[in-house]
PDB file of N, CA and C in Angstrom:
ATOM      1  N   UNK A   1       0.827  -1.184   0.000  1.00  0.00           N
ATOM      2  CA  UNK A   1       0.000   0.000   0.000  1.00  0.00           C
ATOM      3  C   UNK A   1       0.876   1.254   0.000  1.00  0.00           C
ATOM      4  N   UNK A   2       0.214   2.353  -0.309  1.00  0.00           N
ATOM      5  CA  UNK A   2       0.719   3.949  -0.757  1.00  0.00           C
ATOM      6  C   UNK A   2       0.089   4.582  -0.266  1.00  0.00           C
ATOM      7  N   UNK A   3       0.362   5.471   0.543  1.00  0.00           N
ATOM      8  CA  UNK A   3      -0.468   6.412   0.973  1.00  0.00           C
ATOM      9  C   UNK A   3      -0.518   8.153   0.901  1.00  0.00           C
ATOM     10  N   UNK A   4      -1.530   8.313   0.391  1.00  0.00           N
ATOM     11  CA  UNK A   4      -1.214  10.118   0.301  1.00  0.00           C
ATOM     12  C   UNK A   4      -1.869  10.552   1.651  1.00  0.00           C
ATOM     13  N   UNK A   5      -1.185  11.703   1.701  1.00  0.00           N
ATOM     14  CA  UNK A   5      -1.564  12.103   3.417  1.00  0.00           C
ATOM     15  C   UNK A   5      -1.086  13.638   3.100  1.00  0.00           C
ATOM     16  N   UNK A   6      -2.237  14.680   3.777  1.00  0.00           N
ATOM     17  CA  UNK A   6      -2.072  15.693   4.345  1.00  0.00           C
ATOM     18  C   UNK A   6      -1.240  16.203   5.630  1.00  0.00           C
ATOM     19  N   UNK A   7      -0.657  16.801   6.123  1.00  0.00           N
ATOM     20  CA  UNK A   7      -0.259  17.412   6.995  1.00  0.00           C
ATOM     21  C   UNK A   7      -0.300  19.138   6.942  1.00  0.00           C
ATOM     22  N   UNK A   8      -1.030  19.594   8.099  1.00  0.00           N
ATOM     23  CA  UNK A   8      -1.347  21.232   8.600  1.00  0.00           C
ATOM     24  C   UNK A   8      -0.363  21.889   9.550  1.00  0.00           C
ATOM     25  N   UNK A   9       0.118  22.634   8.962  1.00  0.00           N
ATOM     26  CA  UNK A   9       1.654  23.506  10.035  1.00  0.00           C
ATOM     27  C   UNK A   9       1.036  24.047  10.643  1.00  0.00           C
ATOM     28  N   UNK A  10       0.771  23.780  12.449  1.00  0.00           N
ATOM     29  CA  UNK A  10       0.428  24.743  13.043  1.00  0.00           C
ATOM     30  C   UNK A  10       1.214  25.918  13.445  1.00  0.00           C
ATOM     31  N   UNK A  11       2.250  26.167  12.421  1.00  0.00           N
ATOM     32  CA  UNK A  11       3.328  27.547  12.517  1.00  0.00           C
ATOM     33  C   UNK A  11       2.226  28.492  11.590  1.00  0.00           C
ATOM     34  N   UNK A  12       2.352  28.056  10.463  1.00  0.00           N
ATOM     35  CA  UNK A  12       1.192  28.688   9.372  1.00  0.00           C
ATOM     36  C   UNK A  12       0.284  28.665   8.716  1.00  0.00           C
ATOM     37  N   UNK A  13      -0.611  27.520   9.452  1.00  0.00           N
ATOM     38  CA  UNK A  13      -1.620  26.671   9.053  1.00  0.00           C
ATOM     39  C   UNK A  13      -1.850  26.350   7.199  1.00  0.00           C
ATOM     40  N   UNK A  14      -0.952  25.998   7.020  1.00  0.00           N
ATOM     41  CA  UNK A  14      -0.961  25.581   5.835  1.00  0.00           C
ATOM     42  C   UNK A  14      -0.595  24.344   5.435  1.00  0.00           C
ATOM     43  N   UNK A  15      -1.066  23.836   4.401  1.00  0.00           N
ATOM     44  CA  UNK A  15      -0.857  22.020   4.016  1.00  0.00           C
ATOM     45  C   UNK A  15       0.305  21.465   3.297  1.00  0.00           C
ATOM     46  N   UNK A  16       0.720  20.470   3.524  1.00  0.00           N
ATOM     47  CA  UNK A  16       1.792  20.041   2.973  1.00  0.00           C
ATOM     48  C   UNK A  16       0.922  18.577   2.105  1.00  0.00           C
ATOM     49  N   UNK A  17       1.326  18.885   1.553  1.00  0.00           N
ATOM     50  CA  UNK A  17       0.737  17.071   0.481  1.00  0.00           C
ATOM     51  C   UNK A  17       1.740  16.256   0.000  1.00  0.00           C
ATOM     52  N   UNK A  18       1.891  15.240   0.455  1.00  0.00           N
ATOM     53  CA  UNK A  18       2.628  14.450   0.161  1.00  0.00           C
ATOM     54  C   UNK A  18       2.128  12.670  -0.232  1.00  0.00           C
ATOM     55  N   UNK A  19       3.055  12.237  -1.057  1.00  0.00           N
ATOM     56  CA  UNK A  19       2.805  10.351  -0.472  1.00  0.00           C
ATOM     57  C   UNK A  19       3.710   9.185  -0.293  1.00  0.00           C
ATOM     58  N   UNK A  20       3.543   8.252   0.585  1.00  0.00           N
ATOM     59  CA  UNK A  20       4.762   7.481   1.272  1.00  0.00           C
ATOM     60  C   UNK A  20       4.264   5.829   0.997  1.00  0.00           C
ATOM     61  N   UNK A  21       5.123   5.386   0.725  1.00  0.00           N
ATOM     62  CA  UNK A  21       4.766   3.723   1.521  1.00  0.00           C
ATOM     63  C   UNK A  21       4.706   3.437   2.653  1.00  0.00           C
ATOM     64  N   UNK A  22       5.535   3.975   4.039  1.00  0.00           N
ATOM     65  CA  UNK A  22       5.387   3.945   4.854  1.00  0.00           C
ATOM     66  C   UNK A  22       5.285   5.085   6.009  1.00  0.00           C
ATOM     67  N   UNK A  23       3.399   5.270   5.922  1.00  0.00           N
ATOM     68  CA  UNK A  23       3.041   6.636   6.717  1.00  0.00           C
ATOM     69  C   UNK A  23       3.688   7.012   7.811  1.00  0.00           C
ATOM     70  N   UNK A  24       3.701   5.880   8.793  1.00  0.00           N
ATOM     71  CA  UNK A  24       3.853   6.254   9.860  1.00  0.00           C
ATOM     72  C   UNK A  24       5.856   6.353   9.947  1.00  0.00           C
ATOM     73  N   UNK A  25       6.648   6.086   9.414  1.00  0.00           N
ATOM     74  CA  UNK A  25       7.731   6.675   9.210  1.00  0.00           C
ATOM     75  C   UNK A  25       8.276   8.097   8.909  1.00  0.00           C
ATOM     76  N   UNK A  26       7.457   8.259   7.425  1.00  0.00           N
ATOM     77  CA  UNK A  26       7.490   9.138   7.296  1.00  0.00           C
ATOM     78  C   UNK A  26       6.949  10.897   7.768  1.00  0.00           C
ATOM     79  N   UNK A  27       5.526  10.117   8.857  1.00  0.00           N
ATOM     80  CA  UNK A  27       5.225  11.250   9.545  1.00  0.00           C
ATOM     81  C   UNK A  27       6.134  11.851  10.458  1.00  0.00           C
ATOM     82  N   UNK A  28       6.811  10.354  11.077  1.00  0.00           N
ATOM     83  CA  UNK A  28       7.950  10.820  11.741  1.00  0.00           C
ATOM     84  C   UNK A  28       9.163  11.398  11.388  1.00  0.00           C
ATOM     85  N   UNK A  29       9.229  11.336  10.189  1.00  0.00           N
ATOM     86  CA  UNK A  29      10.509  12.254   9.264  1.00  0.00           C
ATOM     87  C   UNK A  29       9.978  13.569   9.668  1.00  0.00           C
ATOM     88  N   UNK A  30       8.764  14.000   9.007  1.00  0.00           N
ATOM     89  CA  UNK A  30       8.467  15.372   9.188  1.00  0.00           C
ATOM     90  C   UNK A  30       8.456  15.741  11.200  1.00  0.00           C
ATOM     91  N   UNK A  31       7.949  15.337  11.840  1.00  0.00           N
ATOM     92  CA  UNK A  31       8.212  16.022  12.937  1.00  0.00           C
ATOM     93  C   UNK A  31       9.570  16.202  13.682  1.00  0.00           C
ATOM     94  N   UNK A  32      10.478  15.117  13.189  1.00  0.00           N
ATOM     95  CA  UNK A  32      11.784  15.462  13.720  1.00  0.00           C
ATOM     96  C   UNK A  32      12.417  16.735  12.824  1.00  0.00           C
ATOM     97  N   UNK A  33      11.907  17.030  11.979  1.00  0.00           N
ATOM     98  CA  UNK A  33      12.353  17.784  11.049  1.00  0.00           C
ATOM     99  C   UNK A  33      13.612  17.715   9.704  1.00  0.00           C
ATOM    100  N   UNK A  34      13.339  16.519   9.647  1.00  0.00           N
ATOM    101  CA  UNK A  34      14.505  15.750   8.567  1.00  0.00           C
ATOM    102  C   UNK A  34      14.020  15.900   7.273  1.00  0.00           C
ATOM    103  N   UNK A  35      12.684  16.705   6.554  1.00  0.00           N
ATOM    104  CA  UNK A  35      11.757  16.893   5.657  1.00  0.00           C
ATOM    105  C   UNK A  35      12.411  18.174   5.287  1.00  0.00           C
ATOM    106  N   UNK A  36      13.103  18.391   4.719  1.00  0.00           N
ATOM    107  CA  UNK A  36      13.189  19.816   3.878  1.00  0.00           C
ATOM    108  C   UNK A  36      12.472  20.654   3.854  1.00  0.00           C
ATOM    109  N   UNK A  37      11.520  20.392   3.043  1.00  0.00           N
ATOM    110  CA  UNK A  37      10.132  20.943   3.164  1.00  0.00           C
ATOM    111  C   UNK A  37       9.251  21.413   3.924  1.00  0.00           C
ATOM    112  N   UNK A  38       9.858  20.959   5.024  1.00  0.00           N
ATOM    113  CA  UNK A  38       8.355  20.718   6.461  1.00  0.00           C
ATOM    114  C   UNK A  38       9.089  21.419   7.615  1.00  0.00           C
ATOM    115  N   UNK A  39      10.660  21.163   7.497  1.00  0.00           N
ATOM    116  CA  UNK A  39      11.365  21.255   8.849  1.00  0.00           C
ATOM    117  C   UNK A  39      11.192  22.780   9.480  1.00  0.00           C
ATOM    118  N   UNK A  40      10.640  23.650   8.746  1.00  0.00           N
ATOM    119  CA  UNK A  40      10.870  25.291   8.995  1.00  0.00           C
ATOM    120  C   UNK A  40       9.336  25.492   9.259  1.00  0.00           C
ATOM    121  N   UNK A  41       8.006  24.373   9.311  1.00  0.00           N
ATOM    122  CA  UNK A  41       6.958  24.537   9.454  1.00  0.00           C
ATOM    123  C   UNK A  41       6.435  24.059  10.933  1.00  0.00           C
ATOM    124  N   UNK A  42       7.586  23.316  11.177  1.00  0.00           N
ATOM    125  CA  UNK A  42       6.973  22.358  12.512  1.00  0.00           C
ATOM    126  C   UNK A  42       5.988  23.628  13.654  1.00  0.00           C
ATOM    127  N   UNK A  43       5.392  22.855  14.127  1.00  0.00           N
ATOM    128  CA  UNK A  43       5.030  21.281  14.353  1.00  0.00           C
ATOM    129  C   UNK A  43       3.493  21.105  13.232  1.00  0.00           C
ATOM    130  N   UNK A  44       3.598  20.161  13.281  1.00  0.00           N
ATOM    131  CA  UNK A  44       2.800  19.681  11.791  1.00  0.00           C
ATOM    132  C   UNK A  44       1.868  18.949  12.681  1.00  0.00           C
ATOM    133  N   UNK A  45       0.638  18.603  12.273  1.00  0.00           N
ATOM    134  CA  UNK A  45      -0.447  17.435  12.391  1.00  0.00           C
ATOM    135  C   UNK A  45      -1.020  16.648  11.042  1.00  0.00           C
ATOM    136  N   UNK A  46      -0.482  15.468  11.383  1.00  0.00           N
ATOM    137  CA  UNK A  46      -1.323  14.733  10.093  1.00  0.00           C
ATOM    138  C   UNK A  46      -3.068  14.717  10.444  1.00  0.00           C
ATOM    139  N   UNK A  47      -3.651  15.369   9.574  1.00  0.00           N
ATOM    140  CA  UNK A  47      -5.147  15.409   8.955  1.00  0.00           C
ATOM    141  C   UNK A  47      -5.741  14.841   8.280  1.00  0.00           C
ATOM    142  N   UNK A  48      -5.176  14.073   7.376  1.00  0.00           N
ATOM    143  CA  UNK A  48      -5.977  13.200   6.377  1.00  0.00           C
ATOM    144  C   UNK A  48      -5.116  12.018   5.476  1.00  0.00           C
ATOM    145  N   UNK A  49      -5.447  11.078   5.279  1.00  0.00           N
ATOM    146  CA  UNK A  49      -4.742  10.141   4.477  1.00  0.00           C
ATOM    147  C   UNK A  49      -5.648   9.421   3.848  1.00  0.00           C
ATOM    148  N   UNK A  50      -5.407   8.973   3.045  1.00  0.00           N
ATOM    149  CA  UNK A  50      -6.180   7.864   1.736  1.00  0.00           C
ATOM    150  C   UNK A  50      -4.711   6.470   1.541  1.00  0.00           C
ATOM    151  N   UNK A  51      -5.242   5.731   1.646  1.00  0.00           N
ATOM    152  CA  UNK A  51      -4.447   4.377   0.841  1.00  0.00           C
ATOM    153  C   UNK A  51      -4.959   4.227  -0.435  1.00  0.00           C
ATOM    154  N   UNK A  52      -3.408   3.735  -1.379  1.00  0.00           N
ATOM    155  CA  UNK A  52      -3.428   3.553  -2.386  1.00  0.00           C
ATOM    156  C   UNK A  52      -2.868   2.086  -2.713  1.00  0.00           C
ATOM    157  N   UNK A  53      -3.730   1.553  -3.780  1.00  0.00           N
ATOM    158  CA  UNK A  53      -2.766  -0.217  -4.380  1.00  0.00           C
ATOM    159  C   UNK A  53      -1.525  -0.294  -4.502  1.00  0.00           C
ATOM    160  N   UNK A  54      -1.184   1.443  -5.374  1.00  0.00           N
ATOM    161  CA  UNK A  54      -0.326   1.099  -6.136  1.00  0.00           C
ATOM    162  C   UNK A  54       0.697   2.537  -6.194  1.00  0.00           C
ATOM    163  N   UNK A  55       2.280   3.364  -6.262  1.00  0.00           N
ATOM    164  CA  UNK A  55       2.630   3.997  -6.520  1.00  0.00           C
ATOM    165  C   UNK A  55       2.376   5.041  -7.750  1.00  0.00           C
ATOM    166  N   UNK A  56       2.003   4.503  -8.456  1.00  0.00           N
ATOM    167  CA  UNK A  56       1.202   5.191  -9.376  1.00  0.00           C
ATOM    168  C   UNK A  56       0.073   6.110  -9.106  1.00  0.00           C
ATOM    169  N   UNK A  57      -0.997   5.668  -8.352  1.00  0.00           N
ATOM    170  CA  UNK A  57      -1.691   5.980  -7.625  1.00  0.00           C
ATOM    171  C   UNK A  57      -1.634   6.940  -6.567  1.00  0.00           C
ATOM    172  N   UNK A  58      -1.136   6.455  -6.139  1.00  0.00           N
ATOM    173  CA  UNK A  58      -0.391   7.363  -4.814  1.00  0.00           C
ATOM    174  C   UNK A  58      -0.103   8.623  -5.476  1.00  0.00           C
ATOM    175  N   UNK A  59       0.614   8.673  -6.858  1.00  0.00           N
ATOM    176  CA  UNK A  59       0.989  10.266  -6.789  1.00  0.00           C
ATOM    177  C   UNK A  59       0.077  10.839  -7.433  1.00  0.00           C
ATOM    178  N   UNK A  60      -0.674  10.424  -8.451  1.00  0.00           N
ATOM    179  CA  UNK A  60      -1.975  10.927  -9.199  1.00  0.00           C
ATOM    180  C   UNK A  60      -2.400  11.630  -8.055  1.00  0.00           C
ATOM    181  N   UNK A  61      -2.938  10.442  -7.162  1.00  0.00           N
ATOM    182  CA  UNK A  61      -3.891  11.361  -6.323  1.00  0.00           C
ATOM    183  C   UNK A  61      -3.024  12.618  -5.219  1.00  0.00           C
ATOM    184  N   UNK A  62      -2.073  12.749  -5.178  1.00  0.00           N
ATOM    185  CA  UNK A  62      -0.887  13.717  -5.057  1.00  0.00           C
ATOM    186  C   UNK A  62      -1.305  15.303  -5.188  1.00  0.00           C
ATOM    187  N   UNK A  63      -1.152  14.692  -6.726  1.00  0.00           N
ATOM    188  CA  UNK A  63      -1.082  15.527  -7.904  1.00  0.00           C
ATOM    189  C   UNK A  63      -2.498  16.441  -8.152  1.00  0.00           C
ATOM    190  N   UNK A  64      -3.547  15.411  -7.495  1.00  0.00           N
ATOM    191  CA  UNK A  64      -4.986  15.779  -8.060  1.00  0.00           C
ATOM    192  C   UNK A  64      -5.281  17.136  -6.849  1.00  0.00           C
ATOM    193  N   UNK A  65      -4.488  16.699  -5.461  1.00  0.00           N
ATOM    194  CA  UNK A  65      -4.766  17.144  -4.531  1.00  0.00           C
ATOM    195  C   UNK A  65      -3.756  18.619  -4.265  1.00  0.00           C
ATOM    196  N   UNK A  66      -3.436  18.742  -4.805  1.00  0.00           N
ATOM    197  CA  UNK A  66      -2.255  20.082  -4.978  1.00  0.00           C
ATOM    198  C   UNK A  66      -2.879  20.847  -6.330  1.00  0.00           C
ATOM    199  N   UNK A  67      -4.124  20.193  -6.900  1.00  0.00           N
ATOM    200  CA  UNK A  67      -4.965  21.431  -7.597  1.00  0.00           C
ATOM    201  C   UNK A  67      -5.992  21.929  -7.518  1.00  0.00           C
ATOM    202  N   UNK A  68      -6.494  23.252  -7.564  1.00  0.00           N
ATOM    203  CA  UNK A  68      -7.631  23.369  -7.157  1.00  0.00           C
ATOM    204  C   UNK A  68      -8.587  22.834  -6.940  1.00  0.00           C
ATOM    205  N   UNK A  69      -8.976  22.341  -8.161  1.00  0.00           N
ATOM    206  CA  UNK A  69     -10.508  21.233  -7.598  1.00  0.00           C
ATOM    207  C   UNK A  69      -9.870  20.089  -6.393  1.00  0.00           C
ATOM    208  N   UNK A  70      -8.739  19.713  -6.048  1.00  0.00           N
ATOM    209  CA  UNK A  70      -8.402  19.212  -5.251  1.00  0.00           C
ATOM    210  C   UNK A  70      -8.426  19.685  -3.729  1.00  0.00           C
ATOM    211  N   UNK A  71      -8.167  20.956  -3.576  1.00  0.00           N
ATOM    212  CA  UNK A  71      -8.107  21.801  -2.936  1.00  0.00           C
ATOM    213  C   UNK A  71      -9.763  22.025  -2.498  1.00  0.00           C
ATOM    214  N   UNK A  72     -10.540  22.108  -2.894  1.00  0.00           N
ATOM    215  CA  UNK A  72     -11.597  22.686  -3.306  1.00  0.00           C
ATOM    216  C   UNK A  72     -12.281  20.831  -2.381  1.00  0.00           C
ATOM    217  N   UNK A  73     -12.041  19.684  -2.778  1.00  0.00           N
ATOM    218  CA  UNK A  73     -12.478  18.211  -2.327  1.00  0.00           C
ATOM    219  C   UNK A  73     -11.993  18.516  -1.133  1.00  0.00           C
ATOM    220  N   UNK A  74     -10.616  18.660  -0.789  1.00  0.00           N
ATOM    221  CA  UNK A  74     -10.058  18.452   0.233  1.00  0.00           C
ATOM    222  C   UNK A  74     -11.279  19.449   1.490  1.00  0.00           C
ATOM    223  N   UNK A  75     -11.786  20.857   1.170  1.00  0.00           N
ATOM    224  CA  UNK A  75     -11.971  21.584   2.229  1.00  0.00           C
ATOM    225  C   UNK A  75     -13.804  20.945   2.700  1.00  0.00           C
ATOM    226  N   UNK A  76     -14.309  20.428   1.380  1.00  0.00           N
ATOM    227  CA  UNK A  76     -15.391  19.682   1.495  1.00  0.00           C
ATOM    228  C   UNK A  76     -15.365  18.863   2.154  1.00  0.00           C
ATOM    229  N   UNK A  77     -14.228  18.437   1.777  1.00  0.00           N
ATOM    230  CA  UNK A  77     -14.049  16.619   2.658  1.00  0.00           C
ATOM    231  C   UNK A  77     -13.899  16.787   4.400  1.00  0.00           C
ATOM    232  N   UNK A  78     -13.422  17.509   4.461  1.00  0.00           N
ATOM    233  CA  UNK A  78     -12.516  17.948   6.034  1.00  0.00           C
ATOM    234  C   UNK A  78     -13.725  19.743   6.538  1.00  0.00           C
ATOM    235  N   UNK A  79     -14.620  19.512   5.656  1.00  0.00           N
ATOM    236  CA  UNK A  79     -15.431  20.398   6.352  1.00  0.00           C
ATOM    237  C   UNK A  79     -15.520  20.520   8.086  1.00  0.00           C
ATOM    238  N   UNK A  80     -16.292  19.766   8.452  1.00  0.00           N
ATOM    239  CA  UNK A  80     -16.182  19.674   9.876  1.00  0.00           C
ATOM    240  C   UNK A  80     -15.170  19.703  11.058  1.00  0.00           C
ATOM    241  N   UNK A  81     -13.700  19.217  10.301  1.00  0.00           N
ATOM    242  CA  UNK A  81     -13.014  19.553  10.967  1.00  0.00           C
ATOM    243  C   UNK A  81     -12.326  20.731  11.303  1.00  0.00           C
ATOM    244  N   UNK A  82     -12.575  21.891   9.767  1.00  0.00           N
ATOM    245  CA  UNK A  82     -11.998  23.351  10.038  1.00  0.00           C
ATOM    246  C   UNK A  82     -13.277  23.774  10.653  1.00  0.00           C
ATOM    247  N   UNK A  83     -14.687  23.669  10.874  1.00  0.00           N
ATOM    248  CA  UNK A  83     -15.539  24.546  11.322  1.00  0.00           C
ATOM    249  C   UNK A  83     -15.779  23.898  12.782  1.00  0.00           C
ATOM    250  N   UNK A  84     -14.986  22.643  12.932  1.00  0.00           N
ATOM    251  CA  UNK A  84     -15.741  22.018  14.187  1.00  0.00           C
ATOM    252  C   UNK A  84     -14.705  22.061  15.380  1.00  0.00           C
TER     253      UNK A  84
END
């Protein structure tokens, strides 16, 4: 399995999108701050993940999710959790 997963910087509440084979490793990359990307955002919360079959997969849906209409699913999807 593949997994795409959100993470929210509570430095600047903003999302990071990423996808891993192994989530729970890699979540832990980002909070130690070994993530390039992430390390200047900490501390992060993972928010959302989807499993995927296949690597392929995994980044499509990546990809789908770093564009607007993705953007746009994502705030639908996670409604309740920004208003709740």
């Amino acid at each position: 399995m593949y997994y795409t997963y959100i993470l929210l910087s509570q430095k600047d509440n903003k999302f990071y999108i990423g996808y891993t084979k192994n989530l729970k490793l890699r979540f832990e990359q980002h909070q130690k701050g070994e993530v390039k990307s992430t390390k200047h955002r900490l501390p992060l919360q993972l928010i959302y993940f989807e499993a995927c079959l296949n690597q392929e997969d995994a980044l499509r849906r990546e990809k789908y999710l770093k564009t607007h209409y993705g953007k746009l699913f994502l705030h639908k999807r996670l409604k309740s959790y920004f208003t709740g």
